[in-house]
C-alpha atoms as a PDB file:
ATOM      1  CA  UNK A   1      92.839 115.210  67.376  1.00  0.00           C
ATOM      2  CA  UNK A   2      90.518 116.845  69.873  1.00  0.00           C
ATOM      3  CA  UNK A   3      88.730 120.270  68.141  1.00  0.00           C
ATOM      4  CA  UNK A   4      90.376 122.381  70.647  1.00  0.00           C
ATOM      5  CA  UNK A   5      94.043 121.058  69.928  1.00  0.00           C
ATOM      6  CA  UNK A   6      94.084 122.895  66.855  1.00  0.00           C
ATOM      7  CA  UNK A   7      94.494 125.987  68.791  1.00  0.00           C
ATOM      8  CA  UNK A   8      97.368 124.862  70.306  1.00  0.00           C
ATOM      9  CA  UNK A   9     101.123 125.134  69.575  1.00  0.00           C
ATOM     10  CA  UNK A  10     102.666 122.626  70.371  1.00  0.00           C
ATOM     11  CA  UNK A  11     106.171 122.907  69.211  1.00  0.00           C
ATOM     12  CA  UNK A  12     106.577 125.650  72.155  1.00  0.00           C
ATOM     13  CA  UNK A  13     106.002 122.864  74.540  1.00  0.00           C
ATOM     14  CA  UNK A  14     106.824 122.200  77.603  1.00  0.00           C
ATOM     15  CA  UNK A  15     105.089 125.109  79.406  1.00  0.00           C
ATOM     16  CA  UNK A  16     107.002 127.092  82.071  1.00  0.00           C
ATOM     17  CA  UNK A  17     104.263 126.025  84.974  1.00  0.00           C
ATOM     18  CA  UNK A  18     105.128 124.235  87.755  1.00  0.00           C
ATOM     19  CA  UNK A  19     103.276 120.939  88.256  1.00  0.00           C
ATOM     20  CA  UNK A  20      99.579 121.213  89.333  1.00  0.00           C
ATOM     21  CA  UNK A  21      99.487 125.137  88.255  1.00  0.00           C
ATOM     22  CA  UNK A  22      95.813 125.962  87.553  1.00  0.00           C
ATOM     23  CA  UNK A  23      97.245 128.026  84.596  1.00  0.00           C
ATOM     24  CA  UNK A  24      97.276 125.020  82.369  1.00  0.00           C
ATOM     25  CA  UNK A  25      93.328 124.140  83.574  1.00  0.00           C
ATOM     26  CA  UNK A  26      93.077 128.023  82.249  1.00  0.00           C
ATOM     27  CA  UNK A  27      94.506 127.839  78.979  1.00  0.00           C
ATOM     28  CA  UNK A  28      92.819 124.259  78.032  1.00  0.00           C
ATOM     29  CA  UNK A  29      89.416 125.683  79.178  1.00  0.00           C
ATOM     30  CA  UNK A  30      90.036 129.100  76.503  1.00  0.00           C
ATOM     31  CA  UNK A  31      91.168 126.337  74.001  1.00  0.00           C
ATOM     32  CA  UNK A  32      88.209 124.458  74.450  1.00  0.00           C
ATOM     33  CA  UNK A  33      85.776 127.577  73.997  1.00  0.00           C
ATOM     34  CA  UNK A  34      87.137 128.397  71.229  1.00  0.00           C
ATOM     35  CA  UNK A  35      86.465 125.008  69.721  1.00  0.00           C
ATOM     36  CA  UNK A  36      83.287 125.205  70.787  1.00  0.00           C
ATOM     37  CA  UNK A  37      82.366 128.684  68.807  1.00  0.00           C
ATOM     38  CA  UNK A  38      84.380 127.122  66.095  1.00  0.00           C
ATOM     39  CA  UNK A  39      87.063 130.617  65.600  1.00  0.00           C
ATOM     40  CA  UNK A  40      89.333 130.859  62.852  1.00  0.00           C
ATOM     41  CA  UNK A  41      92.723 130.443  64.493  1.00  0.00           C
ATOM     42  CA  UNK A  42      93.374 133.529  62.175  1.00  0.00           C
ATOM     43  CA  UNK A  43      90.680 135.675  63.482  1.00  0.00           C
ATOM     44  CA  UNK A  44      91.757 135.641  67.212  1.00  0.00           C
ATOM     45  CA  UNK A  45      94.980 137.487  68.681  1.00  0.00           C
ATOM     46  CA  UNK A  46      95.568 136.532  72.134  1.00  0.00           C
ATOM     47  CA  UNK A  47      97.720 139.592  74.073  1.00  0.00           C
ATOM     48  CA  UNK A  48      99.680 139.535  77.163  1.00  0.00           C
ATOM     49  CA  UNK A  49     101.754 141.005  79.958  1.00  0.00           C
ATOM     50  CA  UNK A  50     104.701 139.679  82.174  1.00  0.00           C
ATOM     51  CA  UNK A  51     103.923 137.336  84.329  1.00  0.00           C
ATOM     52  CA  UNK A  52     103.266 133.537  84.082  1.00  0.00           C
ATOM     53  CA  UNK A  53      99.678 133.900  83.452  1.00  0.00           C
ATOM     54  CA  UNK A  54     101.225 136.140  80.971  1.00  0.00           C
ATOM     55  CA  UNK A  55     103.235 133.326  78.865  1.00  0.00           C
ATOM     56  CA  UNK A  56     100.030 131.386  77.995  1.00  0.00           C
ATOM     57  CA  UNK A  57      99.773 132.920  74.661  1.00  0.00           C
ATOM     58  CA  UNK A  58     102.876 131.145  73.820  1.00  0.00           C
ATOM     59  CA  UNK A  59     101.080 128.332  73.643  1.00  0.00           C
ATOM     60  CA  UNK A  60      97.990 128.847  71.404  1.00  0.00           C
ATOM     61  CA  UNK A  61      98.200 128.761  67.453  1.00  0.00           C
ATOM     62  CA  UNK A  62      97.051 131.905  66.996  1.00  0.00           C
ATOM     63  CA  UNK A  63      98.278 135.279  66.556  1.00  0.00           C
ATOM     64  CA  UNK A  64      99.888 136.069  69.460  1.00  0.00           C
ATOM     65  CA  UNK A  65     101.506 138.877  71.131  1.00  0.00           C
ATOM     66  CA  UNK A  66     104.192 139.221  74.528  1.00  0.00           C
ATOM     67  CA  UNK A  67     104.158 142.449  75.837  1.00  0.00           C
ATOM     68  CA  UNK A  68     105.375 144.657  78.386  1.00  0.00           C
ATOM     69  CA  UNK A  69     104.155 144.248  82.004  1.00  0.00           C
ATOM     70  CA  UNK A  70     101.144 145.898  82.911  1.00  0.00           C
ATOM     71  CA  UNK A  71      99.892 147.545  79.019  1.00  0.00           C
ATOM     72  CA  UNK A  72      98.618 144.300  76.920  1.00  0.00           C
ATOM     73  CA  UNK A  73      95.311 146.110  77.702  1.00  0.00           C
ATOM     74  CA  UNK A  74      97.261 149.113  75.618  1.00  0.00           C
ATOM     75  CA  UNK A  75      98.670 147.258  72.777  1.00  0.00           C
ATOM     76  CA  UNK A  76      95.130 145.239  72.704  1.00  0.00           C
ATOM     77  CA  UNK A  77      93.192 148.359  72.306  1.00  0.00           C
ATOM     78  CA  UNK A  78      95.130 149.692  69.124  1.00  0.00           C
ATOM     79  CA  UNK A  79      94.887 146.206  67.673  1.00  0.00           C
ATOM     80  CA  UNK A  80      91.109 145.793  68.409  1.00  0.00           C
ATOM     81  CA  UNK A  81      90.416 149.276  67.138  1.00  0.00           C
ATOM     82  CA  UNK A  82      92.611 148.777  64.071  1.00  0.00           C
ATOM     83  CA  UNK A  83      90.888 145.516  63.196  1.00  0.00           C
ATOM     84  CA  UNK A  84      87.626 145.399  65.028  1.00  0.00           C
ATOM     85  CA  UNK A  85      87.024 142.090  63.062  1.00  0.00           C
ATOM     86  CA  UNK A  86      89.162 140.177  65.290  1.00  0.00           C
ATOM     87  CA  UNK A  87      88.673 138.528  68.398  1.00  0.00           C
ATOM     88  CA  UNK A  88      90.861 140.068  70.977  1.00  0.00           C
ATOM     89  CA  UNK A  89      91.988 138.207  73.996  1.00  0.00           C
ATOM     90  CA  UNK A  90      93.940 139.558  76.829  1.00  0.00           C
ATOM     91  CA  UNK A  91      95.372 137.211  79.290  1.00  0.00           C
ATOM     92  CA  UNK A  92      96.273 138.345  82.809  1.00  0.00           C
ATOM     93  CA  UNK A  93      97.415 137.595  86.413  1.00  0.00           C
ATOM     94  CA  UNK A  94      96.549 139.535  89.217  1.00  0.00           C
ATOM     95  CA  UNK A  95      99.679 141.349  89.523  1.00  0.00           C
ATOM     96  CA  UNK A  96      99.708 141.871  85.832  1.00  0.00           C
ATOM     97  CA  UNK A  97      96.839 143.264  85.536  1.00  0.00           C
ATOM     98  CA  UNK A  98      95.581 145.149  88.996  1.00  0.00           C
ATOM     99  CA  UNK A  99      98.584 146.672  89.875  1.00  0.00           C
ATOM    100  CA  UNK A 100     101.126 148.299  87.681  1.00  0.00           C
ATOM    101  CA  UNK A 101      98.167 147.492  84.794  1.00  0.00           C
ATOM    102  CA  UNK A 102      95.408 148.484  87.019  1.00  0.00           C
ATOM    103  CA  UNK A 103      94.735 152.071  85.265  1.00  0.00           C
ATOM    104  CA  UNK A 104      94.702 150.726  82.133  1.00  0.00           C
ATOM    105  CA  UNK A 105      92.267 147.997  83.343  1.00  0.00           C
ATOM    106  CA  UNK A 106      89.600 150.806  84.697  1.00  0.00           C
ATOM    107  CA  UNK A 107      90.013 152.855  81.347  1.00  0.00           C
ATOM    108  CA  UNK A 108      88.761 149.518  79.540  1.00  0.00           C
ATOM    109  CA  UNK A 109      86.049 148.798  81.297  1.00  0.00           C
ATOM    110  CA  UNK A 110      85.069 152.482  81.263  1.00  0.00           C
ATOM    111  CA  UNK A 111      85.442 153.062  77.434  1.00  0.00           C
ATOM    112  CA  UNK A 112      83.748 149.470  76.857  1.00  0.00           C
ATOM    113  CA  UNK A 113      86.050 148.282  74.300  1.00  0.00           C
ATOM    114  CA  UNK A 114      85.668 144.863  72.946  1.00  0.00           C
ATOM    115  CA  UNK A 115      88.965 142.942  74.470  1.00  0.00           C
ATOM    116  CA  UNK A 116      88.003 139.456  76.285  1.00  0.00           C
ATOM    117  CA  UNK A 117      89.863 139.294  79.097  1.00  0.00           C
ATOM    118  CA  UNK A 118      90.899 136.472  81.092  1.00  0.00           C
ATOM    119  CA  UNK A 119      92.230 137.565  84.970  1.00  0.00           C
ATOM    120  CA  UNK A 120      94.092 134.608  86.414  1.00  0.00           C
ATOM    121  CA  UNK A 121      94.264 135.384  90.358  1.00  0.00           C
ATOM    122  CA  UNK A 122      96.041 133.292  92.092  1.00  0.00           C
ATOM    123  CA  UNK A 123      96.840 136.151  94.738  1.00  0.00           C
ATOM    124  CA  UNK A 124     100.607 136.406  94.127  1.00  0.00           C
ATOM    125  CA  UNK A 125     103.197 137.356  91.861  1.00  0.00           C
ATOM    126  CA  UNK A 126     104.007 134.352  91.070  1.00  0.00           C
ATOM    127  CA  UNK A 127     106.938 134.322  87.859  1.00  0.00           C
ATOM    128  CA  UNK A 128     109.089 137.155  90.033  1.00  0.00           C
ATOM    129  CA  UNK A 129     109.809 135.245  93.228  1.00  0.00           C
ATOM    130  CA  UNK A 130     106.157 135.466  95.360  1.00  0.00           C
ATOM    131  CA  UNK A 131     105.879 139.282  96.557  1.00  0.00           C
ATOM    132  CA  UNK A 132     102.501 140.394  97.526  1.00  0.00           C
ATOM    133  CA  UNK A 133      99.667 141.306  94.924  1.00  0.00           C
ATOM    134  CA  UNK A 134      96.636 143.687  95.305  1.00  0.00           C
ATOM    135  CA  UNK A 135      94.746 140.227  95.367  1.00  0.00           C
ATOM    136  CA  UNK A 136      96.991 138.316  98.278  1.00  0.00           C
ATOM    137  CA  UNK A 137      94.522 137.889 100.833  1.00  0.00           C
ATOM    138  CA  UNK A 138      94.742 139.672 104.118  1.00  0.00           C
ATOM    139  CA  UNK A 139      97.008 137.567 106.693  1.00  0.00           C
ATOM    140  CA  UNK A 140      98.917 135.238 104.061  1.00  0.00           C
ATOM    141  CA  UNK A 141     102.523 135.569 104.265  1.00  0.00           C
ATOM    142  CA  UNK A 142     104.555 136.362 100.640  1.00  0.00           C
ATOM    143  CA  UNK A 143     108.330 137.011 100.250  1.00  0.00           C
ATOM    144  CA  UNK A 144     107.434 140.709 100.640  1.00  0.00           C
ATOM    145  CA  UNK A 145     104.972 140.392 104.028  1.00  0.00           C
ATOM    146  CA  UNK A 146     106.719 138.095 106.178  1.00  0.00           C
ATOM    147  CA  UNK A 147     104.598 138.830 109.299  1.00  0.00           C
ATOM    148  CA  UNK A 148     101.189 138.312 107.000  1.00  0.00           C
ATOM    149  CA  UNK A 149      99.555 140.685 104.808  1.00  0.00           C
ATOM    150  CA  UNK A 150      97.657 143.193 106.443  1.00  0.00           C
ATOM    151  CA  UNK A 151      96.460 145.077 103.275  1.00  0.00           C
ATOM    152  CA  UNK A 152      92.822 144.308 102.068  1.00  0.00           C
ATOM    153  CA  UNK A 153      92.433 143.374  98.723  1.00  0.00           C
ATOM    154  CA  UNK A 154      90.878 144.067  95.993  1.00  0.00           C
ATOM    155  CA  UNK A 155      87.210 143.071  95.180  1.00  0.00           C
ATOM    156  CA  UNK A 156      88.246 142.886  91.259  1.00  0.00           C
ATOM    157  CA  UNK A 157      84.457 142.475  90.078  1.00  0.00           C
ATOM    158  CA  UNK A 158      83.007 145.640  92.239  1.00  0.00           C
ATOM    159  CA  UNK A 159      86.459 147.512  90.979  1.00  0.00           C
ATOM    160  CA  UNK A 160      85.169 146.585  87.078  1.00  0.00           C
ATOM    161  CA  UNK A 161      81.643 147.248  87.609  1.00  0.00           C
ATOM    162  CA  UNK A 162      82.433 150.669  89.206  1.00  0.00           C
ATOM    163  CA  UNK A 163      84.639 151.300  86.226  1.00  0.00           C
ATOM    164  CA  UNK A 164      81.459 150.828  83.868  1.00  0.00           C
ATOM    165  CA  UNK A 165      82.334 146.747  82.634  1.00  0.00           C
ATOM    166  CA  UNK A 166      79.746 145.353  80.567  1.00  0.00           C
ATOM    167  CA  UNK A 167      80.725 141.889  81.409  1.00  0.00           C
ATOM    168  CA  UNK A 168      81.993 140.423  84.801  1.00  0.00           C
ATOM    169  CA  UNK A 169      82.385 136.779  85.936  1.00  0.00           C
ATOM    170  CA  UNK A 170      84.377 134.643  88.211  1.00  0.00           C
ATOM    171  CA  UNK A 171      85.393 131.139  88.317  1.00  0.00           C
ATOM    172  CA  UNK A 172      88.223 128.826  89.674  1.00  0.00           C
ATOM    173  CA  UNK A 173      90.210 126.002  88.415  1.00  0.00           C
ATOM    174  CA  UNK A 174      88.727 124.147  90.194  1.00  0.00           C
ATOM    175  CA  UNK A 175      85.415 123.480  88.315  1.00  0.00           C
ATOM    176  CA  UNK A 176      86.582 123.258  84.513  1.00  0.00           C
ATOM    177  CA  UNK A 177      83.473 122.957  82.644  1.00  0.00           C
ATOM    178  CA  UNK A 178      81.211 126.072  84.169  1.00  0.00           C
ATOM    179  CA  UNK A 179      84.991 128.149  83.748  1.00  0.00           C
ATOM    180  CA  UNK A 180      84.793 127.078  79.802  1.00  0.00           C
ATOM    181  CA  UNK A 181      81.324 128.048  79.814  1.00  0.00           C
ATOM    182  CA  UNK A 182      81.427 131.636  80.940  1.00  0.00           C
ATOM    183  CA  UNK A 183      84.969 132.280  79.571  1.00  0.00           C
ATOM    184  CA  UNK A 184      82.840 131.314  76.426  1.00  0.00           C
ATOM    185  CA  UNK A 185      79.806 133.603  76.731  1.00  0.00           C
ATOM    186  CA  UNK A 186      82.174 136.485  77.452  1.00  0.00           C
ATOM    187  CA  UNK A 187      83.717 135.537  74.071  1.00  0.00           C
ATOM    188  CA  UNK A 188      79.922 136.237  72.491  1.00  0.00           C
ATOM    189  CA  UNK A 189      79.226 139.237  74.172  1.00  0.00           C
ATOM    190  CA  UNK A 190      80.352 142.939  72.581  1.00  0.00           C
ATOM    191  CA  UNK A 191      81.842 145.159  74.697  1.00  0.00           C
ATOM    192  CA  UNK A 192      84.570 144.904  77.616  1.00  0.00           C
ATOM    193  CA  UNK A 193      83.830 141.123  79.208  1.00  0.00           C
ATOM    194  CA  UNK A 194      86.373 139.989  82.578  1.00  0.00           C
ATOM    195  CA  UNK A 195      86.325 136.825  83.891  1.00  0.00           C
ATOM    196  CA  UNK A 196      88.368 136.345  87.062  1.00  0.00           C
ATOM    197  CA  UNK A 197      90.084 133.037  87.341  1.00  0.00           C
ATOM    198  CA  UNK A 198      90.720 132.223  91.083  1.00  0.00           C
ATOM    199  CA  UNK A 199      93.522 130.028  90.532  1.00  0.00           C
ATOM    200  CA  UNK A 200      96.419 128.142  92.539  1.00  0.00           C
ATOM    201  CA  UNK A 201     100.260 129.235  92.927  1.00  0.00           C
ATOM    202  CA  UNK A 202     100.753 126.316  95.568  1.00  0.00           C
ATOM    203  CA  UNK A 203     104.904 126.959  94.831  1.00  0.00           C
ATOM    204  CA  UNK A 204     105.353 130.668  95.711  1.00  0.00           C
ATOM    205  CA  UNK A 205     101.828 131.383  98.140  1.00  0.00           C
ATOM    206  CA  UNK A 206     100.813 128.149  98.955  1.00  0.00           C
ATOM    207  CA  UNK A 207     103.877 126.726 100.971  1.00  0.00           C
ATOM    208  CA  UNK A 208     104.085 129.720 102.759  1.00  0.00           C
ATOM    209  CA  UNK A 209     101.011 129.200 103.903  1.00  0.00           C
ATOM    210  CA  UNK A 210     100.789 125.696 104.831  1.00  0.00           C
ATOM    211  CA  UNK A 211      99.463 124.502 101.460  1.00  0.00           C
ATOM    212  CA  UNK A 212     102.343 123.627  99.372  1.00  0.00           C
ATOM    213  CA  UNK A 213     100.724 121.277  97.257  1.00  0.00           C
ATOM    214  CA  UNK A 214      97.956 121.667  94.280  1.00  0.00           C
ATOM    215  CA  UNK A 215      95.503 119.557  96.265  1.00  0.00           C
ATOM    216  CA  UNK A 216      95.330 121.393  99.455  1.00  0.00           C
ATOM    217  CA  UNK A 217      95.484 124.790  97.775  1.00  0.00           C
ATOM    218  CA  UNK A 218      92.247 123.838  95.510  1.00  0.00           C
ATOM    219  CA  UNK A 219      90.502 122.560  98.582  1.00  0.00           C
ATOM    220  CA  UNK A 220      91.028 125.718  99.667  1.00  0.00           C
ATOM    221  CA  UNK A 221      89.461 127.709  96.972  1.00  0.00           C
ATOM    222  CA  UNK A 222      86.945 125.341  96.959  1.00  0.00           C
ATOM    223  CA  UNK A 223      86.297 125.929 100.952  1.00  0.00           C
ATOM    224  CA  UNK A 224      85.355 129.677  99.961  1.00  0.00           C
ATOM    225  CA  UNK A 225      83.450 129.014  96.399  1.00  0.00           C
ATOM    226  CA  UNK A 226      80.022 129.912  96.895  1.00  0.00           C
ATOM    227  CA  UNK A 227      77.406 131.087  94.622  1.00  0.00           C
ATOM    228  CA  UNK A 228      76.292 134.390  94.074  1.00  0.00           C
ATOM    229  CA  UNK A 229      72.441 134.058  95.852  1.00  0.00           C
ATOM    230  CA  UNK A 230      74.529 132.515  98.595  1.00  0.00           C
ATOM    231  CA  UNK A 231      76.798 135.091  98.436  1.00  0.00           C
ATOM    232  CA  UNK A 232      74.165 137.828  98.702  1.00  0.00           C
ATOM    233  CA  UNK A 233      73.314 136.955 101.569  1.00  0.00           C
ATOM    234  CA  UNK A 234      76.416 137.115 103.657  1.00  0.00           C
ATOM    235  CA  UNK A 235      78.058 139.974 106.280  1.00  0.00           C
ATOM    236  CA  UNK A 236      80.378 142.281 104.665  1.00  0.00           C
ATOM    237  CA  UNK A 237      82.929 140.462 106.780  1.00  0.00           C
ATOM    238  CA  UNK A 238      81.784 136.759 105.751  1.00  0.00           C
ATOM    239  CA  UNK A 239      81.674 137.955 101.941  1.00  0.00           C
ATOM    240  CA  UNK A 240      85.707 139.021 102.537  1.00  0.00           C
ATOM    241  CA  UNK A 241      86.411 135.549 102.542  1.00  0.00           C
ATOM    242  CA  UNK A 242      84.572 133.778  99.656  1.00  0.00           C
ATOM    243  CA  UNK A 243      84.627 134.352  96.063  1.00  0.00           C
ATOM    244  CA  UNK A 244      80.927 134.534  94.503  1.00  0.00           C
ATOM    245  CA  UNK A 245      81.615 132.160  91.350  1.00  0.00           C
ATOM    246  CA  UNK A 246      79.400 132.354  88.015  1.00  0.00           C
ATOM    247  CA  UNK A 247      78.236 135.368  85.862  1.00  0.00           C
ATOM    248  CA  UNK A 248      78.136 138.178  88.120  1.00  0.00           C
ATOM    249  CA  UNK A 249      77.045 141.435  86.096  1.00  0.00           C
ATOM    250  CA  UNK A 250      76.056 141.904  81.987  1.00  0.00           C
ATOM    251  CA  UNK A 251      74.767 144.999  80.703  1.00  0.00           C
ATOM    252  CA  UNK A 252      73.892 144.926  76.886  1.00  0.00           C
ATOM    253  CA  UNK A 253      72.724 148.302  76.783  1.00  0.00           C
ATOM    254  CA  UNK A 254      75.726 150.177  75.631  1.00  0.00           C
ATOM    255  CA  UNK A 255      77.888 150.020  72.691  1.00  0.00           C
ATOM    256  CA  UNK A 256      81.070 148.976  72.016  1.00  0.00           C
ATOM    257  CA  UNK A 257      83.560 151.352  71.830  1.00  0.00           C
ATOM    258  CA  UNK A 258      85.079 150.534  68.178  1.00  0.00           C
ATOM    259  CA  UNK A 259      81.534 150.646  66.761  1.00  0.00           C
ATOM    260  CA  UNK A 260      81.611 154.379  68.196  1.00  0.00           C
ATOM    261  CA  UNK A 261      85.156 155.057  66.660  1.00  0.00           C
ATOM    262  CA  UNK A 262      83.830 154.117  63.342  1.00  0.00           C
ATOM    263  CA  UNK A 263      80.490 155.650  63.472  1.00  0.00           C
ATOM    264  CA  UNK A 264      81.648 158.732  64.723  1.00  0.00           C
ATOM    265  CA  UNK A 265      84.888 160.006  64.939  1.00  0.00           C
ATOM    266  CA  UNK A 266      86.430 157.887  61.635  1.00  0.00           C
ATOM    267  CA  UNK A 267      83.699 159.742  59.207  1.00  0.00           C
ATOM    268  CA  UNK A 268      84.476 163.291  61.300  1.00  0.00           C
ATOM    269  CA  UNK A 269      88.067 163.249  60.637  1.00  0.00           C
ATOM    270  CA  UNK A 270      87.296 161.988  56.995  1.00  0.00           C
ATOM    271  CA  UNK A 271      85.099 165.542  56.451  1.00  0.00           C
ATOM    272  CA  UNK A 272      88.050 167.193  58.516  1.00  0.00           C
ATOM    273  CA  UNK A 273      90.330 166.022  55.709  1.00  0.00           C
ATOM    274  CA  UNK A 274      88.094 167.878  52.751  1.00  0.00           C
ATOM    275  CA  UNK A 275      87.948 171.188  54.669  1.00  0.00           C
ATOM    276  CA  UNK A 276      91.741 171.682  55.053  1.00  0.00           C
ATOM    277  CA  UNK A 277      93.166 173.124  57.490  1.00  0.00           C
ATOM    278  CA  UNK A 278      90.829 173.944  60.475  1.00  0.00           C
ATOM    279  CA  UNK A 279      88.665 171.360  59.579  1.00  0.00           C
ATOM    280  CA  UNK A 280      89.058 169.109  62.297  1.00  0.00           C
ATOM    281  CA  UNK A 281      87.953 171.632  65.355  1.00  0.00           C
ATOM    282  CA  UNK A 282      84.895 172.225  62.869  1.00  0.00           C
ATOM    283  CA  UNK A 283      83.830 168.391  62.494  1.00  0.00           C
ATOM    284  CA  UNK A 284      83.999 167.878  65.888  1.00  0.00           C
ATOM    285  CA  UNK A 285      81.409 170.634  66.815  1.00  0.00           C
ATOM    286  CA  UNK A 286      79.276 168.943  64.601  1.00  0.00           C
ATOM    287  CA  UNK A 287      79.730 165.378  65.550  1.00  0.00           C
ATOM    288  CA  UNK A 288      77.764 164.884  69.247  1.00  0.00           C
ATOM    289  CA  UNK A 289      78.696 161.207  70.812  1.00  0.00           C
ATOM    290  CA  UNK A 290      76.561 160.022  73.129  1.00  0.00           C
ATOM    291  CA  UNK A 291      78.769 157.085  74.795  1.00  0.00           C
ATOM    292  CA  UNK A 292      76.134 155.390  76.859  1.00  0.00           C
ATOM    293  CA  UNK A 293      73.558 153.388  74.655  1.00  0.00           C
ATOM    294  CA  UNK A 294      74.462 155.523  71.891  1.00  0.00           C
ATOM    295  CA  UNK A 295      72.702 154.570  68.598  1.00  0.00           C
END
């Protein structure tokens, strides 16, 4: 057996993908990390949406949890700041995750919360039928823009970093071992970590837009890969059309937001609870958080 099948379920097999869906490339490379930092299958709990990134979890065995579309950031938070001991993993898509979930998304990155989260883009939604996501690029036809998209979309990393992430990265399917690598280091670092899959849905974007197979749609991710030096140097208007690929922002500097809970407002509410009633407004006066850097 290969170290990372242990972290898979098999018995849930086959997968709902279509053939050539980058989500598969997604979930081996998560596997494969984990293997690699050697997790107790027991000590991770991989969280979802709706979606078909969103069935991955499914497939690992660990503990695992489906749920509604847009909040597995919600449900992830109570179960990270229940058990901070775990590693929590939220998988993604696009629509998932930047649209109806796309509050929720900004509160993470604000609060700097310790949930890994892997954001599989492949600019559609793909499970519902192919409507247009806040990540469809601008011209490409979907079931819901006939005539072409004329919405720009989202630049997810500048959205996260605005929001205050900690960690931000981007990858494709396209290039397996650097995507295990950083999905990896997010896994080591504290607080909020993102890393944007650019991914393929070749069924419900790609043959609308004259790619309806895995191999041209890849070629044409890999047509607009470019690094992040390379990147820098571009037009506003040339950046639009590539995705910057690598680790893109990490700021160690702040603390993660269950360490706060527990330094400051579980031992408050504990004094709260000897001084009866009142007690609460009292220990908070006396508890000052600093949420940046805090120490």
């Amino acid at each position: 057996m290969r170290d990372y099948e242990k972290y898979i379920r098999y018995r849930t097999f086959p997968s709902p993908w279509c053939p050539g869906c980058g989500i598969g490339v997604t979930l081996k490379a998560i596997a494969t990390a984990f293997a690699e930092l050697d997790l107790d299958p027991d000590d991770i709990v991989a969280v979802s949406g709706i979606g078909c990134s969103g069935r991955m979890p499914t497939f690992f065995n660990t503990n695992t949890l489906h749920t509604t579309h847009g909040r597995a950031l919600t449900f992830a938070t109570g179960i990270k700041l229940a058990r901070p001991d775990k590693n929590v993993i939220v998988i993604s898509g696009d629509g998932d995750s930047s649209a109806i979930g796309g509050n929720h998304l900004i509160h993470a990155a604000r609060r700097n919360i310790g949930i890994k989260m892997i954001l599989i883009n492949n600019g559609i939604y793909g499970m519902t039928g192919g409507q247009v996501s806040p990540l469809t690029p601008q011209k490409f036809v979907t079931e819901t823009t006939p005539f072409g998209n004329i919405e720009p979309k989202f630049n997810i990393a500048d959205l996260l970093m605005g929001a205050g992430a900690t960690f931000v990265a981007r990858e494709t399917v396209n290039r397996m071992k650097p995507l295990k690598d950083v999905i990896k280091k997010s896994f080591l670092h504290k607080g909020f970590s993102v890393v944007e899959v650019i991914s393929n849905c070749h069924v419900n974007l790609g043959r609308r837009n004259k790619m309806k197979d895995p191999i041209s749609m890849t070629k044409w991710i890999a047509g607009r890969t470019v690094t992040k030096t390379q990147y820098d140097k571009m037009t506003p208007e040339e950046q639009d059309h590539k995705y910057p690929v690598g680790l893109i922002h990490e700021n160690t500097s702040r603390l993660e937001y269950s360490e706060l809970y527990y330094k400051h407002i579980v031992p408050a509410a504990q004094e709260a609870a000897k001084k009866g009633p009142g007690g609460a407004a009292f220990a908070a006066q006396k508890n000052t958080i600093t949420y940046r850097g805090s120490k």
